[in-house]
N, C-alpha and C. Protein backbone atom coordinates (compact mmCIF):
# COMPACT_ATOMS: atom_id res chain seq x y z
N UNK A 1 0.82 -1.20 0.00
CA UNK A 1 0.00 0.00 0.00
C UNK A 1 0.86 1.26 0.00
N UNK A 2 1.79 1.15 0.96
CA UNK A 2 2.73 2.29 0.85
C UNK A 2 3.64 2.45 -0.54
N UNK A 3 4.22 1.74 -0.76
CA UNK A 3 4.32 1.94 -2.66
C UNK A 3 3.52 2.09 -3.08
N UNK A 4 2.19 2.44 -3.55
CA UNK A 4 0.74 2.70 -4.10
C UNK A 4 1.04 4.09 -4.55
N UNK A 5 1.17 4.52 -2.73
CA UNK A 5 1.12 5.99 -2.31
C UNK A 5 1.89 7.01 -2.57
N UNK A 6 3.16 5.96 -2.63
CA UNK A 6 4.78 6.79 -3.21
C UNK A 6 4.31 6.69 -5.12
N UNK A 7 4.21 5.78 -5.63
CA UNK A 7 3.73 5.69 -7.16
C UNK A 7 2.56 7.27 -7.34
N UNK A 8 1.55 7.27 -6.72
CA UNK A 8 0.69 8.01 -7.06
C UNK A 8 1.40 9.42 -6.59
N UNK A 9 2.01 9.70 -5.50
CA UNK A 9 2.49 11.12 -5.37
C UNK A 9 3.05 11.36 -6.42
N UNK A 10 4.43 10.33 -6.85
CA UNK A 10 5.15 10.80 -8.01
C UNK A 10 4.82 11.08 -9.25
N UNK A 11 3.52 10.41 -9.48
CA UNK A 11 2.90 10.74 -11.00
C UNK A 11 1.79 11.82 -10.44
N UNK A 12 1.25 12.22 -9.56
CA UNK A 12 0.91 13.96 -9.04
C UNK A 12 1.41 15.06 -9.15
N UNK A 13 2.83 14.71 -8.90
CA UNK A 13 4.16 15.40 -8.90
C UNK A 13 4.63 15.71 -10.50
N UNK A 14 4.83 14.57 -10.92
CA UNK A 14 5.28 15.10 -12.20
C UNK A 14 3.97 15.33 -13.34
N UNK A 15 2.95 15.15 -12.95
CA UNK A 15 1.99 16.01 -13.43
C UNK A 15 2.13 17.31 -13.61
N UNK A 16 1.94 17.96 -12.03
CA UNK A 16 1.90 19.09 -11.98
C UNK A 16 3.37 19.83 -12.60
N UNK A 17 4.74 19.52 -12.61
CA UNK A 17 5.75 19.58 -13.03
C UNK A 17 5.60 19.96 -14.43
N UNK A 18 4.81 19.05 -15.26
CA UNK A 18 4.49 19.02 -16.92
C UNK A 18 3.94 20.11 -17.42
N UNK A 19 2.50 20.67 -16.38
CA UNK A 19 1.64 21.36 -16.40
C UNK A 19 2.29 22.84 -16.58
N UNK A 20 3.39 22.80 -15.37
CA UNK A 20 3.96 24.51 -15.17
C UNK A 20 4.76 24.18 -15.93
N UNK A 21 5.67 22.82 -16.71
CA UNK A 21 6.61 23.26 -17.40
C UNK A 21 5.73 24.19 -18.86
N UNK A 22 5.07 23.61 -19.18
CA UNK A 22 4.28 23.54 -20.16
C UNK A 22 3.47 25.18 -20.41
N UNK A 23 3.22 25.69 -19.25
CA UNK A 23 2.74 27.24 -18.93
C UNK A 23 3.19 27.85 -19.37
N UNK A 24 5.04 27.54 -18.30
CA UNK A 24 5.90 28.84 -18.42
C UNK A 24 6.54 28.26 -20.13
N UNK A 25 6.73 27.69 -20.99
CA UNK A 25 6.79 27.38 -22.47
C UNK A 25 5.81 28.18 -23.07
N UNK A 26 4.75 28.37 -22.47
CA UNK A 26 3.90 29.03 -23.59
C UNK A 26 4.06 30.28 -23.11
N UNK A 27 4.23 30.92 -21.63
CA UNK A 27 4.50 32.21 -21.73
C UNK A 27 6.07 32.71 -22.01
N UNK A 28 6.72 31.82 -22.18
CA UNK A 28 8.20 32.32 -22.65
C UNK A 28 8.16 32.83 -24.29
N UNK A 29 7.40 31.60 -25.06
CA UNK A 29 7.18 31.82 -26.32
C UNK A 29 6.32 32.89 -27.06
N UNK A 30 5.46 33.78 -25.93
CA UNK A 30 4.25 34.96 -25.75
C UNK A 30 5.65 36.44 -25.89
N UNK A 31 6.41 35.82 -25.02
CA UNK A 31 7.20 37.41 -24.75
C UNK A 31 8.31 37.65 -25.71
N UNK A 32 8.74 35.91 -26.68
CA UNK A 32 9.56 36.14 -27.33
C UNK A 32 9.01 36.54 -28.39
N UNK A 33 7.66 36.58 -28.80
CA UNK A 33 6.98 36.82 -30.00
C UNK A 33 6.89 38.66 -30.22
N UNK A 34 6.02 38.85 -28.44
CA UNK A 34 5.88 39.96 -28.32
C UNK A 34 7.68 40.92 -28.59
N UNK A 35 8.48 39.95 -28.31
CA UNK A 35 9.93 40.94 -28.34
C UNK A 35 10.37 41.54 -29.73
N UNK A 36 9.69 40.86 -30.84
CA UNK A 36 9.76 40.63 -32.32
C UNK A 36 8.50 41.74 -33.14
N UNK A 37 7.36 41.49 -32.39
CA UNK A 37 6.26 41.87 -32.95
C UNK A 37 6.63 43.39 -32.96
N UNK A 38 7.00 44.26 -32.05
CA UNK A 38 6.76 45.97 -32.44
C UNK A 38 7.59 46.24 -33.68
N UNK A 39 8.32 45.32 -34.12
CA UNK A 39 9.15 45.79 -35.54
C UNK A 39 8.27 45.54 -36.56
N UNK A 40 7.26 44.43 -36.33
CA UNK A 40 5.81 44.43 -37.45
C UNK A 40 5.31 45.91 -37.67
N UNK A 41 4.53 46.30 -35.82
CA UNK A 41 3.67 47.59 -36.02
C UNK A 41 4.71 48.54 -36.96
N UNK A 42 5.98 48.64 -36.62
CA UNK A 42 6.86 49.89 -37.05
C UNK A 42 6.94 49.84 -38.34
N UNK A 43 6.92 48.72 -39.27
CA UNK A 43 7.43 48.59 -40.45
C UNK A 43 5.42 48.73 -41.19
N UNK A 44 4.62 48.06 -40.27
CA UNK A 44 3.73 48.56 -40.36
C UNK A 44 2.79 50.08 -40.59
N UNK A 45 3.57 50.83 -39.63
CA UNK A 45 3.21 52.40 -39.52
C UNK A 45 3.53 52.96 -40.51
N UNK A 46 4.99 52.69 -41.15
CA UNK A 46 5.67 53.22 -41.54
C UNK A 46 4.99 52.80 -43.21
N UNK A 47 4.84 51.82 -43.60
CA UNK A 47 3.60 51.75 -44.73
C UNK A 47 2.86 52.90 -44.93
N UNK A 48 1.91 52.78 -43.98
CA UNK A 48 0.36 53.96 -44.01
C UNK A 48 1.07 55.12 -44.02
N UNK A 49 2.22 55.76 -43.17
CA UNK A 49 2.75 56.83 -43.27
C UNK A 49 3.32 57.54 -44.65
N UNK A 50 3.70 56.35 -45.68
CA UNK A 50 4.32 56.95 -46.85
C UNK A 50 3.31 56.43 -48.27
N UNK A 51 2.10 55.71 -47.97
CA UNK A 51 1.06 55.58 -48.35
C UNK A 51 -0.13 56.85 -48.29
N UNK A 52 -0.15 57.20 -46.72
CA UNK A 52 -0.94 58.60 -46.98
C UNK A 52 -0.13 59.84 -47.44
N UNK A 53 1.53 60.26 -47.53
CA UNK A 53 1.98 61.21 -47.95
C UNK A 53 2.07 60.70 -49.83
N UNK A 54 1.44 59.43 -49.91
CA UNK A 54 2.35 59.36 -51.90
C UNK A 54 0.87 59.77 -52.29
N UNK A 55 -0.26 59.49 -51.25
CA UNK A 55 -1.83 59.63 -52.07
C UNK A 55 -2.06 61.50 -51.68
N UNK A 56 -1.47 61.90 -50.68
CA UNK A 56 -1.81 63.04 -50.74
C UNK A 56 -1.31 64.30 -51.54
N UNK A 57 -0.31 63.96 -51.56
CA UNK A 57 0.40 64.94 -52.82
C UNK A 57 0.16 64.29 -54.24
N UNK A 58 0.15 62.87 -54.81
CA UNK A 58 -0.61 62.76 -55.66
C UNK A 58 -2.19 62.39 -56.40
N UNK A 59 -2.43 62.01 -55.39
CA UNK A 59 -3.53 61.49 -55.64
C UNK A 59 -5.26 61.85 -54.50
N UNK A 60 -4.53 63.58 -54.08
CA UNK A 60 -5.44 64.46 -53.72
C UNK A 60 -6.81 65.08 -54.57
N UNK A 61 -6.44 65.58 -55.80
CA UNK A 61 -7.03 65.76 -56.62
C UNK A 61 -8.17 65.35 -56.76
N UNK A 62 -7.22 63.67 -57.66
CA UNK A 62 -8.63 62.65 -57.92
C UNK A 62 -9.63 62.27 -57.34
N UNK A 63 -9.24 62.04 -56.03
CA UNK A 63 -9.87 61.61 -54.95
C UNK A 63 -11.19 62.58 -55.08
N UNK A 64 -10.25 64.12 -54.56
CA UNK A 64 -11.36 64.87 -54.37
C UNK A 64 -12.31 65.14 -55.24
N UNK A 65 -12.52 64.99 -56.43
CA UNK A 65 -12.95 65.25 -57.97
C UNK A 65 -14.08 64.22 -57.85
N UNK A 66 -13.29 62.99 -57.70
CA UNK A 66 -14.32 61.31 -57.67
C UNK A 66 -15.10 61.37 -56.69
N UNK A 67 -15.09 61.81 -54.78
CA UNK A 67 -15.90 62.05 -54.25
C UNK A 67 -17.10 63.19 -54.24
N UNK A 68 -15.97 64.32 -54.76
CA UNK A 68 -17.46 65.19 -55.11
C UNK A 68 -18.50 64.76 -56.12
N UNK A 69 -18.22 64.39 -57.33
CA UNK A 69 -18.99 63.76 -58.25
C UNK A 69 -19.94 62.85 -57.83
N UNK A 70 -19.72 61.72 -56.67
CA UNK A 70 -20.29 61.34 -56.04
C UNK A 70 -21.38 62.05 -55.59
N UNK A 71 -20.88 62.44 -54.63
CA UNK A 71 -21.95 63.33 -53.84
C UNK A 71 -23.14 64.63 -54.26
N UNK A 72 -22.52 65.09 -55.97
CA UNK A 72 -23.37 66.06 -56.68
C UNK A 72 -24.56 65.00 -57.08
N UNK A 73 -23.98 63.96 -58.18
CA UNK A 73 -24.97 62.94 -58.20
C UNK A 73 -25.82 62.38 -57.14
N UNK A 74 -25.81 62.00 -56.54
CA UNK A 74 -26.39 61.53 -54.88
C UNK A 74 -27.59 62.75 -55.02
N UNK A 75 -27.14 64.16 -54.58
CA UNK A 75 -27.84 65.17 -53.88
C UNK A 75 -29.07 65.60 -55.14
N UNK A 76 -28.68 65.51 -56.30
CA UNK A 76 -29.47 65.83 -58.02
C UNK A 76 -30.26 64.62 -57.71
N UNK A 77 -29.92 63.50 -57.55
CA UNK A 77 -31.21 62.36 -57.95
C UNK A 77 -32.42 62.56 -57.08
């Protein structure tokens, strides 16, 4: 019976062992992602940033031309 007891602690034991190894793995792999990810947003920002300066100096105009047209039509019908 007392070997039963020692068997079952140890597979309790290394249960719980598996469990936190297994946690702190997924939060190690969370912070190494997160350590990587702000060079996404940046390279990200940095898109929209030279995306809204290439449409605004060129492609101000059109825009504005194509939405008003829009909106004359719209307000006439």
């Amino acid at each position: 019976m007392k070997g039963m007891e020692e068997n079952s602690n140890l597979l309790e034991t290394l249960l719980e062992r598996a469990s936190e190894y297994g946690k702190t793995s997924i939060d190690l792999a969370k912070l190494k992602a997160l350590d990587k990810t702000y060079y996404g947003f940046l390279i990200v920002a940095a898109f929209y940033v030279i995306a809204g300066i290439l449409i605004h100096f060129f492609l101000r105009k059109w825009i504005k031309r194509l939405v008003g047209d829009y909106f004359i039509k719209r307000v006439l019908k």
